[in-house]
Protein backbone atom coordinates (compact mmCIF):
# COMPACT_ATOMS: atom_id res chain seq x y z
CA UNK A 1 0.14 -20.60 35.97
CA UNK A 2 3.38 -20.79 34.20
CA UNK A 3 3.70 -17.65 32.15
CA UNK A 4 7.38 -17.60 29.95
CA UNK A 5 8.11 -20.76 27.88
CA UNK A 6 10.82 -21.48 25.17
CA UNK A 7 9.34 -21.90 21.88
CA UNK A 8 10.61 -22.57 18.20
CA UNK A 9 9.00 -20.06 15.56
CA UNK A 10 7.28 -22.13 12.94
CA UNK A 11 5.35 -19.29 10.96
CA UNK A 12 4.82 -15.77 10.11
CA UNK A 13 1.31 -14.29 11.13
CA UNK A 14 -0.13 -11.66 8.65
CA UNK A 15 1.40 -8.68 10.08
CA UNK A 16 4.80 -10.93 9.55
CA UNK A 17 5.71 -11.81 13.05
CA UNK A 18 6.76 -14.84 14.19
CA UNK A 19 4.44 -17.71 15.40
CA UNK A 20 5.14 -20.52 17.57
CA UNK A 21 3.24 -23.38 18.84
CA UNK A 22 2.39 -23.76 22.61
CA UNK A 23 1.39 -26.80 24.17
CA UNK A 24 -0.16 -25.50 27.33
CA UNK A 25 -2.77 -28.93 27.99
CA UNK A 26 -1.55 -32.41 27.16
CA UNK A 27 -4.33 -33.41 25.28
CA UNK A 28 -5.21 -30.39 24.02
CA UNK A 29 -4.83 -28.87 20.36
CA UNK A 30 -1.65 -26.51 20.93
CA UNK A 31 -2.71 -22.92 20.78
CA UNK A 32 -0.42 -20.10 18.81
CA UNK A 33 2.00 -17.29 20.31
CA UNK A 34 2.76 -14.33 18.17
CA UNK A 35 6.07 -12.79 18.91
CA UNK A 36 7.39 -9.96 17.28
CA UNK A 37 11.09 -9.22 15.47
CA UNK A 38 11.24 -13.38 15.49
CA UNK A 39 12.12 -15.27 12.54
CA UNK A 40 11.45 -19.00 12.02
CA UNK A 41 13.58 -21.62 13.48
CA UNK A 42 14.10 -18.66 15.91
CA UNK A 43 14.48 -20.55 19.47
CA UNK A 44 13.35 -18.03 21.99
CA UNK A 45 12.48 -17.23 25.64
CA UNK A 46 9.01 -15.87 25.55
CA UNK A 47 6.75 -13.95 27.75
CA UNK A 48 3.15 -15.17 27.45
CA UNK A 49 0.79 -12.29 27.22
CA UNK A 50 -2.97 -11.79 26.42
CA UNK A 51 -4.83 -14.02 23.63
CA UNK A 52 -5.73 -11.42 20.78
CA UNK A 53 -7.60 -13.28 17.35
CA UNK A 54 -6.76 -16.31 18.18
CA UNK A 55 -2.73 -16.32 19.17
CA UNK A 56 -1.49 -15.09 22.34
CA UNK A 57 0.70 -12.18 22.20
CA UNK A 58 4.16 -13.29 23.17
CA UNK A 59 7.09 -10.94 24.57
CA UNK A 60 10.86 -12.03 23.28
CA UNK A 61 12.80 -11.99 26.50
CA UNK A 62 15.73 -14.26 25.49
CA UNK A 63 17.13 -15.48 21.89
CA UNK A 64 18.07 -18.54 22.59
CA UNK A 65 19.31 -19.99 19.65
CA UNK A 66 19.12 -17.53 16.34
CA UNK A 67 17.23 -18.43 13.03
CA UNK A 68 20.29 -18.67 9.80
CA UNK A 69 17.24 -16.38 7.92
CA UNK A 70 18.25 -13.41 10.67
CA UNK A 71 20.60 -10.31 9.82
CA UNK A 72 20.77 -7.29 11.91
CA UNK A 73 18.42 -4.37 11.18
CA UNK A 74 19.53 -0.69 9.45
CA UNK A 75 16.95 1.09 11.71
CA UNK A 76 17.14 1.87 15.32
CA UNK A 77 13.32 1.56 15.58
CA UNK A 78 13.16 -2.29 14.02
CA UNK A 79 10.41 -3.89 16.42
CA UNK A 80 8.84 -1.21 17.67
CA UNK A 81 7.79 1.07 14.40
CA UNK A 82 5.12 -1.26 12.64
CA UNK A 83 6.35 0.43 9.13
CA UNK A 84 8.16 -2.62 7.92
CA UNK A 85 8.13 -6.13 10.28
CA UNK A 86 10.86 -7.75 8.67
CA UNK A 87 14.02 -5.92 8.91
CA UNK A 88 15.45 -8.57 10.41
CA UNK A 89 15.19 -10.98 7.87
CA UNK A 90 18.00 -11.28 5.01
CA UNK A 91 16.38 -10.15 1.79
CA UNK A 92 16.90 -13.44 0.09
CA UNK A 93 14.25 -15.25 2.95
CA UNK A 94 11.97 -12.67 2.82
CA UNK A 95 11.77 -13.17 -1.62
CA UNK A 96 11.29 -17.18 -0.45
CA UNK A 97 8.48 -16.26 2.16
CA UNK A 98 6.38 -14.22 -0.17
CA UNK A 99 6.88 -16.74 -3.12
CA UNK A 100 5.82 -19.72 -0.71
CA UNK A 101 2.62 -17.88 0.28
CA UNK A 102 1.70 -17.29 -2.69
CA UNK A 103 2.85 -20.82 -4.34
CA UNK A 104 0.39 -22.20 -0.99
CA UNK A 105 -2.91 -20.42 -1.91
CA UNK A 106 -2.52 -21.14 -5.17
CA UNK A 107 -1.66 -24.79 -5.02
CA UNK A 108 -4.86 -26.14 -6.57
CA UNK A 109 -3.50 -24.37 -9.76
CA UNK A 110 -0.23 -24.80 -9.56
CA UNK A 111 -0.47 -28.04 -11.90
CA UNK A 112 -2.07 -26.53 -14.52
CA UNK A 113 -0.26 -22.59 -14.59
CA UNK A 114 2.92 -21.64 -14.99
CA UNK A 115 4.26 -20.16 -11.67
CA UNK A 116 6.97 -17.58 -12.14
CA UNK A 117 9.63 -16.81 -9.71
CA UNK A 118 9.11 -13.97 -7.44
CA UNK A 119 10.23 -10.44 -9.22
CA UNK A 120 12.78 -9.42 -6.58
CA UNK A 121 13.61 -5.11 -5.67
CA UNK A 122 16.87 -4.28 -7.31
CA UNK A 123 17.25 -2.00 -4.13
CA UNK A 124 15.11 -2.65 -0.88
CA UNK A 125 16.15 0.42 0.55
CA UNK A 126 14.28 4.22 0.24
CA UNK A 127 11.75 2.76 -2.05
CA UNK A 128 8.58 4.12 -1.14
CA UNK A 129 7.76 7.32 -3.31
CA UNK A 130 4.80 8.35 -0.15
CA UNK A 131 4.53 8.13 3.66
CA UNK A 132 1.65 9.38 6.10
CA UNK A 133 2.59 10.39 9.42
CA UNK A 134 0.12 10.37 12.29
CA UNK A 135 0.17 14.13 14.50
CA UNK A 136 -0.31 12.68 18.15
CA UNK A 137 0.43 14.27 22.16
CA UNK A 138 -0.48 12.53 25.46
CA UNK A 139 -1.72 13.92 28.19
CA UNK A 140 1.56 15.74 28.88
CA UNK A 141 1.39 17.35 25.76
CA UNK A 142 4.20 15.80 24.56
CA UNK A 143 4.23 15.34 20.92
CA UNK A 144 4.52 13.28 18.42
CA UNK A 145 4.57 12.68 14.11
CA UNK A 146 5.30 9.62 12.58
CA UNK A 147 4.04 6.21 12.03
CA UNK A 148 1.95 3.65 14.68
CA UNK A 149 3.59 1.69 16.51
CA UNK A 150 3.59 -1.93 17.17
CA UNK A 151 0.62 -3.45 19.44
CA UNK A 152 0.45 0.17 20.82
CA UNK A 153 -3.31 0.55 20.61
CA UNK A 154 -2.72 3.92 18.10
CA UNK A 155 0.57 5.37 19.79
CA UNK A 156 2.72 7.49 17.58
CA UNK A 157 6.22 6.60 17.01
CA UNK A 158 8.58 9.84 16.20
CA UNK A 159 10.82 8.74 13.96
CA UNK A 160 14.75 9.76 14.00
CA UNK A 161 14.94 7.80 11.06
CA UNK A 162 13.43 5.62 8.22
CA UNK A 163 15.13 3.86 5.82
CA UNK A 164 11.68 3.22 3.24
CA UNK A 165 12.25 6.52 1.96
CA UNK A 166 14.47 9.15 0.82
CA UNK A 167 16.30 11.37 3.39
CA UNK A 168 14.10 14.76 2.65
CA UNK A 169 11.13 12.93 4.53
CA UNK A 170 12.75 12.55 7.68
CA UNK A 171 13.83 16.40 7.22
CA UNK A 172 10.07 17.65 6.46
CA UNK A 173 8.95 15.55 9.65
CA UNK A 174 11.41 16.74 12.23
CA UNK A 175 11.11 20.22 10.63
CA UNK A 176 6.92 20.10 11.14
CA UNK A 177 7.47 18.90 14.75
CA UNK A 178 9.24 22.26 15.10
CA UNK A 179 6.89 23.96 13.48
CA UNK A 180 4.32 22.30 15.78
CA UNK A 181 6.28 23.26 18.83
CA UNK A 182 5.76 26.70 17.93
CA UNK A 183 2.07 27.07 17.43
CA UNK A 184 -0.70 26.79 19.75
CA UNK A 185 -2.72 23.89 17.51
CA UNK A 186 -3.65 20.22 19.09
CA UNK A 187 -3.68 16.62 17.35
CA UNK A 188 -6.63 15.33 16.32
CA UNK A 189 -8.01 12.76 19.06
CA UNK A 190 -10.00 10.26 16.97
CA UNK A 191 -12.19 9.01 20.42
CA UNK A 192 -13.10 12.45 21.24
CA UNK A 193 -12.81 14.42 17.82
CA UNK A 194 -11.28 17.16 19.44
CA UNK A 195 -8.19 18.81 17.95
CA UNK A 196 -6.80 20.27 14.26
CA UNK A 197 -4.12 17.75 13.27
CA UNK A 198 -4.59 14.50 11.76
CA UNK A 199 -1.60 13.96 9.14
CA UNK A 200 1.38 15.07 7.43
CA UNK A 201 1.56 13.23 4.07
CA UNK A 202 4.73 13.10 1.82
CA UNK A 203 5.04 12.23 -1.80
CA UNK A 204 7.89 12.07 -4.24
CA UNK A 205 8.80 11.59 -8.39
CA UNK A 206 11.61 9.10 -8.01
CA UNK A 207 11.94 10.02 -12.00
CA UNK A 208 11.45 13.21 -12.23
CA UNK A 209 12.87 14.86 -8.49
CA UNK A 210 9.26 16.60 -7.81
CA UNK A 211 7.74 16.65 -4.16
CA UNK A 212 4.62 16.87 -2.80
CA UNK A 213 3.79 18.06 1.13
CA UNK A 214 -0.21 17.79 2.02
CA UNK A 215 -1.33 18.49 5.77
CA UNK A 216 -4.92 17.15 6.63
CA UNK A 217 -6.20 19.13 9.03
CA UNK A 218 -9.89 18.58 11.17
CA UNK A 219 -12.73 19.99 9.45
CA UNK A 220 -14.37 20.93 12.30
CA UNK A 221 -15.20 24.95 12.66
CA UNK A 222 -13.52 25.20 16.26
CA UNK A 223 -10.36 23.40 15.08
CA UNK A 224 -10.13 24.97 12.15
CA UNK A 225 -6.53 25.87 11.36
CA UNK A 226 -5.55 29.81 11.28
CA UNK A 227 -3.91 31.31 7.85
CA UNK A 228 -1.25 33.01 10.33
CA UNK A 229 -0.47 29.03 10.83
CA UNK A 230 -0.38 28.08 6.98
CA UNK A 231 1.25 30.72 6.45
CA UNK A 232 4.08 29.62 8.92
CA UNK A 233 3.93 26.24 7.88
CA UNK A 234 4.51 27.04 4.43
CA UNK A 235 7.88 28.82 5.01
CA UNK A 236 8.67 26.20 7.30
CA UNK A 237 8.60 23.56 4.56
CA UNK A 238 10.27 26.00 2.23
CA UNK A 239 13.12 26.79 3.92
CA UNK A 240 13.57 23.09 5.01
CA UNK A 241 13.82 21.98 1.27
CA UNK A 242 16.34 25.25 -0.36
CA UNK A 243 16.29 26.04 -3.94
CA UNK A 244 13.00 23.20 -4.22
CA UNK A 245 9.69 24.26 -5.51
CA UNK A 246 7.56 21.86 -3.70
CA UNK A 247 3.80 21.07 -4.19
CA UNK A 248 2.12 21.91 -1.01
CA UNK A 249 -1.58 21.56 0.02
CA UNK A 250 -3.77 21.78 2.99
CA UNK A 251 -6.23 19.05 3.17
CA UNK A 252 -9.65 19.46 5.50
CA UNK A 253 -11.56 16.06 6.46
CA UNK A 254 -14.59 17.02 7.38
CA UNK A 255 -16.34 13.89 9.77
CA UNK A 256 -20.01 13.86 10.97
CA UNK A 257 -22.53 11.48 12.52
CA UNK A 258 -25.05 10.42 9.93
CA UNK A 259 -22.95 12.36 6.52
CA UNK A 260 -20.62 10.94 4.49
CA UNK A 261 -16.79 11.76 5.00
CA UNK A 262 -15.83 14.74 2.90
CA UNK A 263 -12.70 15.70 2.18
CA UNK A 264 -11.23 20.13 0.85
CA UNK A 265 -8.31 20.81 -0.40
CA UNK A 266 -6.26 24.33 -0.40
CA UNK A 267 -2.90 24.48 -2.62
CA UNK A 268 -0.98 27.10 -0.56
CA UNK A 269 2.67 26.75 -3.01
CA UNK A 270 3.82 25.13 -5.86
CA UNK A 271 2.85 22.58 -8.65
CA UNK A 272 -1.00 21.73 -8.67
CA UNK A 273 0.38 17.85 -8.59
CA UNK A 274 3.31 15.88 -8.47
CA UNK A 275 4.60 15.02 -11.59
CA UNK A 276 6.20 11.02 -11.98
CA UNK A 277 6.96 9.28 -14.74
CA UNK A 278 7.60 4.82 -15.46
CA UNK A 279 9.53 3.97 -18.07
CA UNK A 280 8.33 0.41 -19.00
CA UNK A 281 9.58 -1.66 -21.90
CA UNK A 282 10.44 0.97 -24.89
CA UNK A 283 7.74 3.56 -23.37
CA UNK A 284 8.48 6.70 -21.15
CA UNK A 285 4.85 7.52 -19.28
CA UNK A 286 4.23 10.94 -17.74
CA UNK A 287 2.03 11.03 -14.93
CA UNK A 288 0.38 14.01 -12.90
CA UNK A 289 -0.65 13.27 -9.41
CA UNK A 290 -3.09 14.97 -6.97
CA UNK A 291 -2.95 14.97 -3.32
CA UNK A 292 -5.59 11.93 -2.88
CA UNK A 293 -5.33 9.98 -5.90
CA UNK A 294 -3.30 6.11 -5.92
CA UNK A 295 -0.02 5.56 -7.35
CA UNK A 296 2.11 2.39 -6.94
CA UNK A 297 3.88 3.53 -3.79
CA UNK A 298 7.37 2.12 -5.30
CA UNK A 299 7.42 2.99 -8.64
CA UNK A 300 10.68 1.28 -9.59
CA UNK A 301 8.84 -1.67 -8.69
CA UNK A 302 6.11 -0.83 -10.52
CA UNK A 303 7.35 -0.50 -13.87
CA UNK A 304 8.90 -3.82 -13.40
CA UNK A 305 5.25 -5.04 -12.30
CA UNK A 306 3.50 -3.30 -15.23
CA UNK A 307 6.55 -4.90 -17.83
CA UNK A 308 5.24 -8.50 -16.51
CA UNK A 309 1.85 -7.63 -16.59
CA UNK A 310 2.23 -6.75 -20.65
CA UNK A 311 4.48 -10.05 -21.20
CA UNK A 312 1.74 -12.04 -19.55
CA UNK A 313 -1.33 -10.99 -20.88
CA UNK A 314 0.17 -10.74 -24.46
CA UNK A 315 -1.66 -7.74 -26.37
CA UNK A 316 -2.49 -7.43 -29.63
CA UNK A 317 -3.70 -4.73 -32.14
CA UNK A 318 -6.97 -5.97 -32.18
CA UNK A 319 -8.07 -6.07 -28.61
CA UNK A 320 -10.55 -4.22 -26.59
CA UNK A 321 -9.50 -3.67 -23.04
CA UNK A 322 -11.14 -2.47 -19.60
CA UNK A 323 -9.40 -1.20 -16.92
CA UNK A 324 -11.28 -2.01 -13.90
CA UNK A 325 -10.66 -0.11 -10.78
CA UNK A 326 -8.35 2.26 -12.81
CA UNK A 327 -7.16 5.08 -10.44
CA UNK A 328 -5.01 7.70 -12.19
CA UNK A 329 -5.28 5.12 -15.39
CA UNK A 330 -1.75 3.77 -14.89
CA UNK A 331 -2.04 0.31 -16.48
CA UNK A 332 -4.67 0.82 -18.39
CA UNK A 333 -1.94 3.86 -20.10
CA UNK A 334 0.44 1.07 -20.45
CA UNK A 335 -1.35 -1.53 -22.58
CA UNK A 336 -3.44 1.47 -24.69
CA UNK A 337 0.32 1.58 -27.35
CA UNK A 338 -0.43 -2.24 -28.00
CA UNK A 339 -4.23 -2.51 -28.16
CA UNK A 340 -7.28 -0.96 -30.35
CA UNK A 341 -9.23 0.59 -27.43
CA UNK A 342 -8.67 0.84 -23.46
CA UNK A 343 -11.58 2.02 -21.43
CA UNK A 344 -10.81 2.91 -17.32
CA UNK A 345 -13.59 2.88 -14.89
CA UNK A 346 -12.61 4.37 -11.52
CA UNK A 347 -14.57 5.70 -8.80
CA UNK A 348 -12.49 8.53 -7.29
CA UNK A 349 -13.58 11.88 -8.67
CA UNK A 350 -9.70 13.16 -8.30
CA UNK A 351 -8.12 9.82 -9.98
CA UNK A 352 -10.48 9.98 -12.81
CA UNK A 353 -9.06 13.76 -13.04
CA UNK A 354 -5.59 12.64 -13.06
CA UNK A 355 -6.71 9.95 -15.39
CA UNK A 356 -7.75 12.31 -18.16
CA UNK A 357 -4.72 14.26 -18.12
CA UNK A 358 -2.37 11.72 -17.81
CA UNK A 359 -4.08 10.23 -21.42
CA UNK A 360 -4.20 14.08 -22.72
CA UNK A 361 -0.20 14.20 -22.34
CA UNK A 362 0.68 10.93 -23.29
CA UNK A 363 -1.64 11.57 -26.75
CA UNK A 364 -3.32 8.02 -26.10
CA UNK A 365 -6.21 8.63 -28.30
CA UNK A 366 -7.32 5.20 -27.71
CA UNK A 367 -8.09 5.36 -24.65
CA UNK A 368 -11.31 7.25 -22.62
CA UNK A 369 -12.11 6.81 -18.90
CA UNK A 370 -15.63 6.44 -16.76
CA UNK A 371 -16.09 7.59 -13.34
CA UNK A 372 -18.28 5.03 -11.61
CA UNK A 373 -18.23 2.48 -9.38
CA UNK A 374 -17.67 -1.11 -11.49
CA UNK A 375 -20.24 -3.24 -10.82
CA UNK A 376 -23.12 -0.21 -11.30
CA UNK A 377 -20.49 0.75 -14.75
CA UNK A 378 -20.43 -2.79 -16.03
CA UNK A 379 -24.11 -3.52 -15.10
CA UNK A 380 -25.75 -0.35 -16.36
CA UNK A 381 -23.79 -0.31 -20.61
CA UNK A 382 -24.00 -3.08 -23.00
CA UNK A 383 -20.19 -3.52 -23.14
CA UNK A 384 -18.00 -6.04 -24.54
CA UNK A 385 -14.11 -6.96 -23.94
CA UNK A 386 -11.44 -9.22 -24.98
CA UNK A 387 -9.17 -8.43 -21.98
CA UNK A 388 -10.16 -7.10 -18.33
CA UNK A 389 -7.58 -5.64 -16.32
CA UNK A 390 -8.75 -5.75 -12.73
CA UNK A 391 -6.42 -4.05 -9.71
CA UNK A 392 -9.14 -4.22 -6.99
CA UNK A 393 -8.87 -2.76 -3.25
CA UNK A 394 -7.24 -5.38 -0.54
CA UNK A 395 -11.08 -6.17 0.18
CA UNK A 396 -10.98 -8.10 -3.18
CA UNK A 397 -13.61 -7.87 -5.99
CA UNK A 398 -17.35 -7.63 -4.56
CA UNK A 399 -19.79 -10.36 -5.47
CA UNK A 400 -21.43 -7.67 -8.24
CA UNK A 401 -18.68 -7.10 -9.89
CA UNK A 402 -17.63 -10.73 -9.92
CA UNK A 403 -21.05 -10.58 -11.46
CA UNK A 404 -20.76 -8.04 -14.23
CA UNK A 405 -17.18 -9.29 -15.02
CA UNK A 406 -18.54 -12.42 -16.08
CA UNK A 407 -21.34 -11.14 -18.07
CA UNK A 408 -18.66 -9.04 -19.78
CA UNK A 409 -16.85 -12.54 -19.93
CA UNK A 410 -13.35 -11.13 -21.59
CA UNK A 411 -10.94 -13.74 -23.75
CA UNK A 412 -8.77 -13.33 -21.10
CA UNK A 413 -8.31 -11.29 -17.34
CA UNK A 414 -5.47 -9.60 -16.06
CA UNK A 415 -5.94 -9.48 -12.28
CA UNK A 416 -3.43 -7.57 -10.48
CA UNK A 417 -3.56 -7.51 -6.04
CA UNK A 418 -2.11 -6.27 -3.55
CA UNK A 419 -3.69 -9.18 -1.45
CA UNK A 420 -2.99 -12.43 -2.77
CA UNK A 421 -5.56 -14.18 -0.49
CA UNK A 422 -8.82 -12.35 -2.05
CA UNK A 423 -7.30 -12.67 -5.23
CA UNK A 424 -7.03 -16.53 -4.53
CA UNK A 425 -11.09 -16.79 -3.34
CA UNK A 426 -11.98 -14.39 -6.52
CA UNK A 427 -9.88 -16.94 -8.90
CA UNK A 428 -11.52 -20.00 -7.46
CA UNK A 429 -14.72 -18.50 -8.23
CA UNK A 430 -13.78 -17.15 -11.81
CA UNK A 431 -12.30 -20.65 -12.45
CA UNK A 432 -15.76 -22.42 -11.62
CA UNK A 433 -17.39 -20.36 -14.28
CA UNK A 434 -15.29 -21.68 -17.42
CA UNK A 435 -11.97 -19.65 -16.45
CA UNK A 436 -8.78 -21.06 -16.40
CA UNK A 437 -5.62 -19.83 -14.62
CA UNK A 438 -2.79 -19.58 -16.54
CA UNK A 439 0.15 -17.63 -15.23
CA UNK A 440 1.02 -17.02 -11.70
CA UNK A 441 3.42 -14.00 -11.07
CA UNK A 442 4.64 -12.54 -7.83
CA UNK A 443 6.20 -9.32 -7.61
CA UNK A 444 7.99 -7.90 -4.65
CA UNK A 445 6.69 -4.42 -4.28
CA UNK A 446 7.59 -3.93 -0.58
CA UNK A 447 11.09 -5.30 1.03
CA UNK A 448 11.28 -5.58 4.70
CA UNK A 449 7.22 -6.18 5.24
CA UNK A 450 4.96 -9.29 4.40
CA UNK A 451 3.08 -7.42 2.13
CA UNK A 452 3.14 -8.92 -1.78
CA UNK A 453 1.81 -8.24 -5.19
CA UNK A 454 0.58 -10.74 -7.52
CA UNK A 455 -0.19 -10.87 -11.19
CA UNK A 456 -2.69 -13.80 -12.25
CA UNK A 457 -3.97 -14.29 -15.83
CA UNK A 458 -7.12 -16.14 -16.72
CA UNK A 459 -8.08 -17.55 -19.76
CA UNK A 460 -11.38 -19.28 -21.76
């Protein structure tokens, strides 16, 4: 059976590479072919490979005829590092992608709400303030740090370079291979749970300088991690970054059959957080950061994100607002100046932490935080709200919370995602119990992948 064809790429898949249609049986539906670092109107020689959900996984062997949306790509490790899929796209069809996607599964609406061009990234480059890296060896002991790669099945890419973030990550990870190199400790192997490394995660102010270095380490008793090697790791990362006064912590993930995941942490040097700060509007915020809590991974991005989300939802004096799925209370923080009373609900002990400071420094005396999980929150007090702010997980809002969220029924809801297509099943939904869609916002938060944030506001 014929095995390479030449196909013209139609479509992006979700991870953002290209897709083709294959007509293998006349008189059958044509089946997809998912090829990766392909752009459509790409014309390519492809390698037919093995069908995975539904689209067989094609191999670019030729570029026959190149897509006008193509430019060449900054990194050496385009197509092979799954960190960002569409370096090889000019900027300008990338913005047109994400706004099309999101113009698509929201076409029912698009009559009745205003949909705003896409929010483009002044600069696409060394945006992302964060970055986990994956400790990996085969069975050669060779090792690796750095980020999964492409339809490997969970192999480690080592990076020589990445241009998502700022140069000192790239130093930190070559310097903690070397580190590696000189001690006697294994990665973690997730089949067989054997091993002490699992990740190296990096985080950075891109306000205010600060950096934060957090190793997560097996919490298992006979991989536990020596204080000869923290203490070695420690001066290692100190004498990478000279004259800095990093934040550095030791994170244990403790895993068992039949117990929940737990996770310890150890601060061995430095700050007890990372300090960051968005200045939004006429506002300068000052936020303090642990190891595990959620920030907007490009916070450049995100203060022109939280701007829209205040020009959209239109505050005034009067209102009471919820913050739904608040994390370190970022958004709520930003409408608490313009409203009578914000109350965050979050679920993450360490966020709700963060959370409380955060409104202790910025003197927001208006605003209070609950650590719960929403639905049980919204269910369990008698509470009422003229707007909702809701910034759910990927997974979308659960059907109780839907629930509660409607017998809170706000004036109006501010729904923020990360995910555009749960966001579009939990605004159908909303809209068939008396809500109507009103504004339609997409934001660019991440350049060079598929990934896209969207601001929706309902109204009664």
């Amino acid at each position: 059976m014929k095995k390479t064809f030449d196909l013209t790429i139609t479509d992006y898949s979700k991870k953002g590479h290209g897709l083709a249609l294959l007509q293998r049986q006349e008189g059958q539906p044509p089946v997809k072919v998912e090829v990766v670092s392909a752009a459509i109107g790409d014309k390519l020689e492809v390698a037919l490979g093995k069908r995975k959900k539904g689209a067989y996984q094609g191999t670019l062997l030729k570029l026959l005829q190149p897509s006008s949306d193509r430019t060449e790509p900054r990194c050496v490790h385009a197509g092979s590092c799954g960190g960002c899929s569409w370096q090889g796209l000019k900027y300008t069809a990338q913005l047109q992608q994400k706004e099309d996607k999101v113009r698509k599964l929201f076409a029912p609406y698009v009559a009745s709400a205003i949909f705003h061009p896409i929010v483009p990234c002044e600069e696409p480059w060394q945006y992302r303030n964060k970055m986990e890296f994956t400790f990996s060896e085969n069975k050669d002991g060779e090792k690796f740090l750095g980020l999964i790669m492409t339809r490997s099945r969970g192999k480690v890419l080592t990076m020589k370079e990445c241009h998502l973030t700022s140069p000192w990550f790239t130093t930190i990870r070559h310097e903690t291979i070397n580190w590696w190199e000189s001690r006697s400790l294994k990665a973690f192997h997730p089949p067989s749970g054997t091993g002490s490394l699992r990740t190296l995660t990096l985080r950075e102010g891109k306000r205010t300088g600060g950096k934060m270095i957090f190793l997560t380490v097996s919490g298992d008793h006979e991989y536990f991690v020596k204080q000869s090697d923290l203490d070695s790791f420690k001066q290692a990362m100190l004498e990478a970054l000279p004259g800095e006064n990093p934040s550095i912590y030791l994170r244990i993930h403790k895993a068992e059959k039949g117990r929940p995941t737990a996770f310890y942490e150890m601060h061995l040097h430095g700050p007890d957080g990372l300090k960051e700060e968005l200045q939004i509007k006429d506002q300068t915020l000052k936020f303090h950061i642990s190891p595990a809590s959620f920030f907007q991974p490009n916070t450049f991005q995100a203060e022109k994100l939280f701007a829209r989300a205040l020009d959209l939802a239109s505050p005034d004096s009067s209102m009471r607002v919820y913050d739904l799925y608040a994390g370190s209370g970022s958004l709520g923080m930003v409408f608490a100046p313009y409203v009578k009373k914000v109350l965050g609900i979050e679920l993450c002990a360490y966020a709700v932490c963060d959370a409380e400071t955060n409104i202790e420094q910025n003197s927001l005396s208006n605003m209070k935080m609950i650590r719960g999980d929403v639905g049980e929150v919204l269910s369990e007090f008698q509470l009422t709200a003229d707007l909702a702010i809701v910034d759910p997980p990927r997974t979308g809002l659960d059907a109780k919370a839907l629930e509660n969220i409607l017998r809170l029924s706000p004036q109006k809801i501010l729904y923020v995602s990360c995910n555009p297509t749960t966001q579009s099943e939990n605004i159908f939904e909303l809209t068939k119990c008396g809500y109507k869609l009103t504004h339609i916002q997409p934001v660019d938060q991440f350049p060079h992948t598929p990934h896209i944030e969207n601001i929706c506001v309902l109204e009664k």
